[in-house]
Protein backbone atom coordinates (compact mmCIF):
# COMPACT_ATOMS: atom_id res chain seq x y z
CA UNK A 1 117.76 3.88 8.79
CA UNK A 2 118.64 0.06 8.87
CA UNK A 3 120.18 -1.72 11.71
CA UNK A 4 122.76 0.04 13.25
CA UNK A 5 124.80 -3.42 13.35
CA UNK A 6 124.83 -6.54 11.56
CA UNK A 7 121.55 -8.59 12.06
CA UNK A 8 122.33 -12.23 12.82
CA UNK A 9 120.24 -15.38 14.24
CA UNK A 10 120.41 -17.09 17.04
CA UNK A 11 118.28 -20.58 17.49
CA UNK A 12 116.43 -21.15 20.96
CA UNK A 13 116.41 -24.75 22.57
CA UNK A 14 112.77 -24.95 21.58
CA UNK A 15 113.67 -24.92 17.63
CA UNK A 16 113.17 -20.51 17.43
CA UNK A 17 115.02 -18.61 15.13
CA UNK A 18 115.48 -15.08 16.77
CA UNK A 19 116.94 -12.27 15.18
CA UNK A 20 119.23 -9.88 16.87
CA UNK A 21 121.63 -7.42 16.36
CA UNK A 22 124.61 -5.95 18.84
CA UNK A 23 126.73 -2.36 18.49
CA UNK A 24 128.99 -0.40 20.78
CA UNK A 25 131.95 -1.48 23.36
CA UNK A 26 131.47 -1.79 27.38
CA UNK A 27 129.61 -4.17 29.22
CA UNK A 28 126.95 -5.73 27.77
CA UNK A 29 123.12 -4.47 27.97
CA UNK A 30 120.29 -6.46 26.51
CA UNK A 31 116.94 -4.70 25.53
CA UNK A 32 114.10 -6.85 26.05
CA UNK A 33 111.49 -4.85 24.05
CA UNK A 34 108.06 -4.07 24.35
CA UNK A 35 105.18 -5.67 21.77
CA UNK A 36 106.62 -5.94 18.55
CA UNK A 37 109.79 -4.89 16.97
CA UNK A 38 111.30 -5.18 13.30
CA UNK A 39 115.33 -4.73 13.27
CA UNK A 40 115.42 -3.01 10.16
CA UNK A 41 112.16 -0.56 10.41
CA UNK A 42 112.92 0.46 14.32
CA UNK A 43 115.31 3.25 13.89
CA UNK A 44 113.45 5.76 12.37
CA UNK A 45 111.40 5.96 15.80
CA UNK A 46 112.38 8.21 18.53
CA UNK A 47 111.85 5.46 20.82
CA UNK A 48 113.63 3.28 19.56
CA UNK A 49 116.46 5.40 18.07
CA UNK A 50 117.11 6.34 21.85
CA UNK A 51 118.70 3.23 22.54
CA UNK A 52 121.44 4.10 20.06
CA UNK A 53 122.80 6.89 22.48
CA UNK A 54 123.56 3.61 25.08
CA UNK A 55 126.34 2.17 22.67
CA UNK A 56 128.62 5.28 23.60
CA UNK A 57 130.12 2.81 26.84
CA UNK A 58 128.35 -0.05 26.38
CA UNK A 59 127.75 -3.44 23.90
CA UNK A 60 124.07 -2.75 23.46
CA UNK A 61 122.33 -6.09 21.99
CA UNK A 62 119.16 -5.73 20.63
CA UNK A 63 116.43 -8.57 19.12
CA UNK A 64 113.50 -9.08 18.12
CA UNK A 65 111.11 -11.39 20.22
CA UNK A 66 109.59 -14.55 18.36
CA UNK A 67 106.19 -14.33 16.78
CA UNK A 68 107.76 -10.57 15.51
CA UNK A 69 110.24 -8.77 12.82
CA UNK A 70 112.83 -10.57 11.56
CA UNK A 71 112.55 -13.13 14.12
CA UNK A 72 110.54 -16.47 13.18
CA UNK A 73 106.78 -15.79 13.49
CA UNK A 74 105.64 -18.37 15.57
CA UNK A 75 105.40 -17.75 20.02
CA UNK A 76 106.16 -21.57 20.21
CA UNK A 77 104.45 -22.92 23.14
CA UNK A 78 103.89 -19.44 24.11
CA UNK A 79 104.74 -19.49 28.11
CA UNK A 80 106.78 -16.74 29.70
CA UNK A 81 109.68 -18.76 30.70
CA UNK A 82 109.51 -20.15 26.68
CA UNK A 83 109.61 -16.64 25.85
CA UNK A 84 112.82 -16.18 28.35
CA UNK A 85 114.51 -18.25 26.16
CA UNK A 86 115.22 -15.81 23.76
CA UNK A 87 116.87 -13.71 25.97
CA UNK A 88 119.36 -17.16 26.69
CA UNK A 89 119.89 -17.47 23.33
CA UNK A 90 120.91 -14.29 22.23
CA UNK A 91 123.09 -14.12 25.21
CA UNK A 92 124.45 -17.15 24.12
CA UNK A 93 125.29 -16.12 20.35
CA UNK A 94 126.88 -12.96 21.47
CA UNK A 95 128.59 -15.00 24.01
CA UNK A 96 128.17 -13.07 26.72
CA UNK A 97 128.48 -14.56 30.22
CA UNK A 98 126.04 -11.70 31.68
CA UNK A 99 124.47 -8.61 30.89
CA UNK A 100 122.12 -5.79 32.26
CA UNK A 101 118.40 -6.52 31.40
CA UNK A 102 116.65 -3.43 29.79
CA UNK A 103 113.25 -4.74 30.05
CA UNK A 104 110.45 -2.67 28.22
CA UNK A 105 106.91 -2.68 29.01
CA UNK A 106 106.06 -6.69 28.32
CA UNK A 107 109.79 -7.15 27.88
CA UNK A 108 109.46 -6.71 31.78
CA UNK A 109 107.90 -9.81 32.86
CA UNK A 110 110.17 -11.83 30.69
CA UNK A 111 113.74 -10.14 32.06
CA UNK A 112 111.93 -10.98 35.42
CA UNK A 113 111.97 -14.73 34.39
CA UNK A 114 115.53 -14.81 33.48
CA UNK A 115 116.78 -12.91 35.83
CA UNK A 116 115.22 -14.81 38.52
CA UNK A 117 116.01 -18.41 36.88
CA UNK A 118 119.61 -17.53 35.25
CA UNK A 119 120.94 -14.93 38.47
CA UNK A 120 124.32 -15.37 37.46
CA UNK A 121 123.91 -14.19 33.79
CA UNK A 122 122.15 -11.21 34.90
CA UNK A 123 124.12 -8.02 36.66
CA UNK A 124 121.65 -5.94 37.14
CA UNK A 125 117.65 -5.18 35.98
CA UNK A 126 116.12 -1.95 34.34
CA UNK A 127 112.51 -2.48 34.01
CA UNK A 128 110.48 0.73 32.35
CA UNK A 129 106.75 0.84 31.78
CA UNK A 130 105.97 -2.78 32.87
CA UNK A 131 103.60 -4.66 34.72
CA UNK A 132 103.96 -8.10 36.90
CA UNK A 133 100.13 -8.65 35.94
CA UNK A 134 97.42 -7.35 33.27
CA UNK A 135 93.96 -8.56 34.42
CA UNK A 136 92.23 -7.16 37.77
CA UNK A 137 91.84 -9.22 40.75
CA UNK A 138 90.88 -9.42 44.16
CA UNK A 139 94.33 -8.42 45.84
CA UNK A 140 95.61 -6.41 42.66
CA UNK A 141 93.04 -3.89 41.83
CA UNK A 142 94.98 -1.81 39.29
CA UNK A 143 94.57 -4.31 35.98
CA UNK A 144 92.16 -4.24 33.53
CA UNK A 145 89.05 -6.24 33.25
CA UNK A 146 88.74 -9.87 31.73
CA UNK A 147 85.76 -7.99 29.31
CA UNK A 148 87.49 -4.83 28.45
CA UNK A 149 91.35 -6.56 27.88
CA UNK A 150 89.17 -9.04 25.12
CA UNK A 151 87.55 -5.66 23.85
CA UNK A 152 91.22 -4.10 23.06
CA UNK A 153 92.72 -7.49 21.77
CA UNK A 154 89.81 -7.68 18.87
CA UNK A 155 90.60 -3.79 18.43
CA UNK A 156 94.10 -4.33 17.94
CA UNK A 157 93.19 -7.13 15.54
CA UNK A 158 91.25 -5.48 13.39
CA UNK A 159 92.92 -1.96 13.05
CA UNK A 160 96.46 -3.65 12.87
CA UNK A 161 98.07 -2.72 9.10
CA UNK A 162 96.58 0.59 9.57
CA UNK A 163 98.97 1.90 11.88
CA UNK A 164 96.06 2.55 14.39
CA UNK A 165 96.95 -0.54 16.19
CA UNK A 166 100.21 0.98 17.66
CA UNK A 167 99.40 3.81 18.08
CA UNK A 168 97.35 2.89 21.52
CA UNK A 169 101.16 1.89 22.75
CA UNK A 170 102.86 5.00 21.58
CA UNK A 171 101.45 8.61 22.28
CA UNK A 172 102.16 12.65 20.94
CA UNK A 173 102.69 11.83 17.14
CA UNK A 174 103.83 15.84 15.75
CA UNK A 175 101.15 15.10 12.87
CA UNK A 176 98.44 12.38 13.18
CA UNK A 177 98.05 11.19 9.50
CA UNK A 178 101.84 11.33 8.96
CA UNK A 179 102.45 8.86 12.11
CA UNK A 180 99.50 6.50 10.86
CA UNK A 181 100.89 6.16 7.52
CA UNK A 182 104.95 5.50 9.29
CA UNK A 183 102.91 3.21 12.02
CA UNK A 184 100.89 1.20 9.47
CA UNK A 185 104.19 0.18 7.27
CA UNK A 186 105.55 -0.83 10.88
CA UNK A 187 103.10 -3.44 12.05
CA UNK A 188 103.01 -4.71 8.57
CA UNK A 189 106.41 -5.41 8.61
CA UNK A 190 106.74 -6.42 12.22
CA UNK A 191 103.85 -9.24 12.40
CA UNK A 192 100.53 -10.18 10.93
CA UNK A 193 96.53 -9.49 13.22
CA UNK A 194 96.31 -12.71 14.25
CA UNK A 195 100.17 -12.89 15.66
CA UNK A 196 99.29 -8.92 17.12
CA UNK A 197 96.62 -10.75 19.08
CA UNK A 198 98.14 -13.59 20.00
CA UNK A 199 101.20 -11.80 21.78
CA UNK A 200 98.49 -9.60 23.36
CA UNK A 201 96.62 -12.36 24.69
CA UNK A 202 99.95 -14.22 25.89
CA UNK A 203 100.59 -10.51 28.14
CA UNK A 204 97.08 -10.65 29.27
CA UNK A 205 97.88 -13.86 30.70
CA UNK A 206 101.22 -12.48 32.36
CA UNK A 207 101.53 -12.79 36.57
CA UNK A 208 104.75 -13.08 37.50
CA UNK A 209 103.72 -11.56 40.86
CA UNK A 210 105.35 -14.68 42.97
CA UNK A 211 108.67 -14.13 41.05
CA UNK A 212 109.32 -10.70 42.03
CA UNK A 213 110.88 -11.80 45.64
CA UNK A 214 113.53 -14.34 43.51
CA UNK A 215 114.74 -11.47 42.33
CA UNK A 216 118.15 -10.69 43.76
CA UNK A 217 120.45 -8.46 40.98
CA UNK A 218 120.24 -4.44 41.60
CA UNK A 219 116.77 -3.40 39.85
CA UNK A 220 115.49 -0.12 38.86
CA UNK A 221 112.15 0.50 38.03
CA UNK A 222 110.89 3.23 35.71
CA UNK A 223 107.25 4.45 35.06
CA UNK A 224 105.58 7.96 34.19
CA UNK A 225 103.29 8.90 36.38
CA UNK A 226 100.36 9.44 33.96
CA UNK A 227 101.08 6.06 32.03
CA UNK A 228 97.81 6.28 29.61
CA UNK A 229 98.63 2.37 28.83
CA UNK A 230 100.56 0.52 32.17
CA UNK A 231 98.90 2.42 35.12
CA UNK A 232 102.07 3.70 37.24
CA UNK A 233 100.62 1.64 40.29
CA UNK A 234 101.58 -1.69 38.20
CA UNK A 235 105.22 -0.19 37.84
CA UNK A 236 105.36 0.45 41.68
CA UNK A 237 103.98 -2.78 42.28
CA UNK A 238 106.30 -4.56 40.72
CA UNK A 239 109.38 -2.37 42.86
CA UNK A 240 107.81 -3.17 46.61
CA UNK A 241 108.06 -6.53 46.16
CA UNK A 242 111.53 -6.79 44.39
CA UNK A 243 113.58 -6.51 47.41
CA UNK A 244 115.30 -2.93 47.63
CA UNK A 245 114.13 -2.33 43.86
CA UNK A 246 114.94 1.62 43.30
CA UNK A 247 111.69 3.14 41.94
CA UNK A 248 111.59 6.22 40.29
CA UNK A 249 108.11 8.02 38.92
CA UNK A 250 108.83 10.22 35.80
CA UNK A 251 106.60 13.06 34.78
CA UNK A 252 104.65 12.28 32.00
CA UNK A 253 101.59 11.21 30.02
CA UNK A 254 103.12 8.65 27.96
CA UNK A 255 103.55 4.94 27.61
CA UNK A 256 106.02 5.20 24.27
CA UNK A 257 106.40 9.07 23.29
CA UNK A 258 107.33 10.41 19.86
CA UNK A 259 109.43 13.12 21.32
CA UNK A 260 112.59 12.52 21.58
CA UNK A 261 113.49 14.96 24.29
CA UNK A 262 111.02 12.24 26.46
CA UNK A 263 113.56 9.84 25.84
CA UNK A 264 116.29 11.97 26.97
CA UNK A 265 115.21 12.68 30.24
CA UNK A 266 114.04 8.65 30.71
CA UNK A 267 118.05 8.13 29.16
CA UNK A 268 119.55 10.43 31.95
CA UNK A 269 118.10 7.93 35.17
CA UNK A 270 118.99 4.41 32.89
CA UNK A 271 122.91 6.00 32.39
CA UNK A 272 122.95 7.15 36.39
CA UNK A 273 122.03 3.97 37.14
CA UNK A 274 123.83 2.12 34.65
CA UNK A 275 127.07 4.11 36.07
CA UNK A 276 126.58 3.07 39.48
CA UNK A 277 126.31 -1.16 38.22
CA UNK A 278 129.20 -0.70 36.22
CA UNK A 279 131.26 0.04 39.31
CA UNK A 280 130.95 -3.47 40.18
CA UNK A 281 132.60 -6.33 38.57
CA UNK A 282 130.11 -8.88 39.26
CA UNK A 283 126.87 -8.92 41.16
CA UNK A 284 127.13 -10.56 44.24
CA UNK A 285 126.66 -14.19 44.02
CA UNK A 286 122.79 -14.86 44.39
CA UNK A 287 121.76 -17.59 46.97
CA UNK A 288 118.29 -18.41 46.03
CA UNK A 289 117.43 -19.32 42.06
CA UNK A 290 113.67 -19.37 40.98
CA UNK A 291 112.95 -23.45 39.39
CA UNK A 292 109.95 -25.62 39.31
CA UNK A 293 110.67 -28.60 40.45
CA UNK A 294 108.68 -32.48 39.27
CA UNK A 295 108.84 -35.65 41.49
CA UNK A 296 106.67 -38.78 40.46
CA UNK A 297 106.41 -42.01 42.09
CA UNK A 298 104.43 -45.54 40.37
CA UNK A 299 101.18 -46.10 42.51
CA UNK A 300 101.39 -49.24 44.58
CA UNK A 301 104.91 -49.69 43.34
CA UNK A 302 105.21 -52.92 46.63
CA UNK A 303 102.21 -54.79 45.51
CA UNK A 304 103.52 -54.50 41.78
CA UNK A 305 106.87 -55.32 42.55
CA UNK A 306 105.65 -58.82 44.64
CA UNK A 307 102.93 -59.30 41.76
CA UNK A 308 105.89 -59.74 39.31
CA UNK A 309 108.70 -60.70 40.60
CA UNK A 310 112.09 -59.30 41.15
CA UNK A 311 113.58 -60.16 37.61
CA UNK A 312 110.45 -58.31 35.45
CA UNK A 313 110.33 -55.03 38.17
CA UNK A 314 113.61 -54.51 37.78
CA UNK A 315 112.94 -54.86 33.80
CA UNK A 316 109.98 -52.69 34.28
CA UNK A 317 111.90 -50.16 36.41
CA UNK A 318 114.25 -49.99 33.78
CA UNK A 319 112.27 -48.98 31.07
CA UNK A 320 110.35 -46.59 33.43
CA UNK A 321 114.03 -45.21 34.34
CA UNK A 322 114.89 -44.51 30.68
CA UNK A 323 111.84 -43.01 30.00
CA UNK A 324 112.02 -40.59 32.27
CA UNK A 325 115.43 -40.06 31.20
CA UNK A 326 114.42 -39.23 28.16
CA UNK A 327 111.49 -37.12 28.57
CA UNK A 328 113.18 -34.91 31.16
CA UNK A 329 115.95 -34.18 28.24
CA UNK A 330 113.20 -33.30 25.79
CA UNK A 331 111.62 -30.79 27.88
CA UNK A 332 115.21 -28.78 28.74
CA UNK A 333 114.59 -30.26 32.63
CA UNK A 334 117.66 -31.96 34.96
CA UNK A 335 117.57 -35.13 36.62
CA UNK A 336 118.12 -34.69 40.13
CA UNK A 337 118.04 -38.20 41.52
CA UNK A 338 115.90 -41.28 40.57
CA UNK A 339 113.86 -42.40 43.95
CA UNK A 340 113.29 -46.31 43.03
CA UNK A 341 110.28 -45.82 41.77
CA UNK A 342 109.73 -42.67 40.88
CA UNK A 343 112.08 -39.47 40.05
CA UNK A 344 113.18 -36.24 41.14
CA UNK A 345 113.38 -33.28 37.95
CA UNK A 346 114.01 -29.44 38.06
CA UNK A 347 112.85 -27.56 34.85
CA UNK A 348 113.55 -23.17 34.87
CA UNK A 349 109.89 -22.91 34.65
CA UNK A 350 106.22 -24.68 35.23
CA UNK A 351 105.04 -25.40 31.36
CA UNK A 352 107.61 -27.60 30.70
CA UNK A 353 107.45 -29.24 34.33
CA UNK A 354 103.76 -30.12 33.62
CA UNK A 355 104.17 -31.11 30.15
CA UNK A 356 107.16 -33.56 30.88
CA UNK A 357 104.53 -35.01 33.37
CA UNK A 358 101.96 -35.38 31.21
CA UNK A 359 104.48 -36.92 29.04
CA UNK A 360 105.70 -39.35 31.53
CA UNK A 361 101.62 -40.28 32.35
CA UNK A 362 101.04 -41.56 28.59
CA UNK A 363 104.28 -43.21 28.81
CA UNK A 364 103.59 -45.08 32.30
CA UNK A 365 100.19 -45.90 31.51
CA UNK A 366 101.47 -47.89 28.40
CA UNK A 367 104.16 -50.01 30.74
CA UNK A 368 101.02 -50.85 32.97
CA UNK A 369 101.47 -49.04 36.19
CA UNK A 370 100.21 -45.32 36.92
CA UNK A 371 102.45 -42.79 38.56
CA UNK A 372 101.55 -39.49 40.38
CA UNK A 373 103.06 -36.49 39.72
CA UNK A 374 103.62 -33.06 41.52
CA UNK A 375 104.67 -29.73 40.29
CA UNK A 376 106.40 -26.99 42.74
């Protein structure tokens, strides 16, 4: 089956075309899903189909991330909070003034983002199958290693068209063959190797691990407790340190299942939960909102200004002061206060914080004077 709904596009502030679709009457819940998706091949998969049974009390909205399906095949920049921005945008072109996150596996981390940046667009948080890192490390043994996560990206790579690619995500086919030739059609469809990769290697880079306390909306956290993909210890992770995150461990050996009566059962704890946030009106009002904040200041800015005079600094200021102007617009950030000689910025996220400084570098370095920067 197609699309249970119109499919429509909504434009991100970074210039991404993402495609989404939205069915059903209630409050609104937003699926941010796992890998890659197609809007008019999904349906035909249990686990996918299962998120038609939501639409019975609620607007469901459903898209496809960039870089997959009908959505324009390019990450952008590629950084989590860039990836957020889908979620804003669809949210935006559906205009809904907040919504339930229904994040799936690496559609965790990026509900995390927004949820933590955006708190008052965001009532509550479902997170199933998920992870708040990929790669091992000292104080978070459950990951994978940098050698064998490289080892499964080239796999996926070269397998991907053949419907063996997917199937590593999705386990319990009914017939082998007959799921290989339905998978292979799929990830032909929903992307090509090298974008497969890519979004593999953007997860792999994934820690969101200092965001998790930011988090203030209701959250429940689902995982099976013999996860074959997302070890269950990365789901339980991620609810200890989102405070009083419900976690509850499911029975199973599955990441993504072909039966459907998997889905059921994972259905019956969303809908419980889903019962209890729709009791409220509006989340309480959240008193601590996850930014990265930018200040610069020009080097030796005294000395200059006595060098030149008062009439060219303050011509020199000015310049700098439209500049920065400027290149805090361009990267989505807001101007908190100019300082005299430097500048105060807040941007939802770190890539575009640092990028806007390196920005502001070139620029200052052609008016003659360097600046420092700092990122928070």
């Amino acid at each position: 089956m197609t699309a249970p709904a119109e499919v429509r596009y909504a434009r991100t502030t970074d210039g991404i075309d993402i495609a989404y679709t939205a069915f059903g009457e209630g409050p609104d819940l937003l699926m941010a899903m796992g890998f890659v998706t197609h809007l008019d091949l999904m349906w035909d998969f249990p686990w996918h189909a299962g998120i038609l049974g939501f639409a019975s009390d609620h607007r469901v909205i459903v898209f496809d991330k960039r870089g997959t399906g009908l959505s324009d095949r390019s990450l952008g920049f590629g950084s989590l909070e860039d990836r957020a921005r889908d979620i804003d945008a669809v949210l935006d072109a559906v205009r809904s003034e907040s919504a339930i996150l229904y994040g799936i596996s690496e559609g965790g981390p990026m509900s995390v983002v927004f949820a933590a940046s955006q708190p008052e667009r965001v009532r509550g948080l479902i997170i199933y199958g998920s992870m708040a890192r990929s790669i091992r490390a000292p104080d978070y043994p459950f990951g994978l290693s940098k050698e064998n996560a490289d080892a499964v990206l080239g796999r996926v790579e070269h397998v991907w068209g053949t419907g063996r690619g997917y199937e590593a995500f999705v386990q319990h086919p009914p017939d082998i063959e007959g799921a290989r030739r339905a998978l292979a059609v799929y990830e032909r469809g929903a992307c090509t190797p090298q974008m497969a990769r890519q979004i593999l290697q953007r997860n792999v880079e994934i820690d969101i691990r200092e965001l998790l306390p930011a988090v203030t909306q209701p959250t429940l956290v689902i995982h099976c407790d013999a996860d074959p993909l997302i070890p269950v210890e990365m789901g339980r992770y991620i609810a200890d340190n989102i405070p009083n995150a419900r976690f509850v461990e499911i029975e199973g050996d599955f990441h993504g299942s072909w039966r459907p009566a998997d889905w059921v059962h994972i259905g019956s704890v969303v809908r419980a939960f889903l019962a209890e946030l729709d009791g409220f009106s509006r989340s309480p009002r959240a008193d601590r909102v996850l930014a990265t904040v930018l200040f610069t200041d020009i080097v030796g800015s005294t000395e200059r200004a006595a060098d030149l005079g008062d009439a060219a600094w303050r011509a020199l200021l000015d310049r700098h002061d439209a500049a920065v102007t400027e290149q805090v617009g361009r990267f989505d950030g807001r101007l908190v206060k100019m300082t005299g000689d430097g500048m105060l910025a807040s941007f939802e996220g770190p890539s575009r914080a640092v990028l806007c400084a390196r920005a502001l570098h070139g620029i200052a370095t052609t008016l003659g004077f360097p600046i420092r920067a700092g990122v928070h």
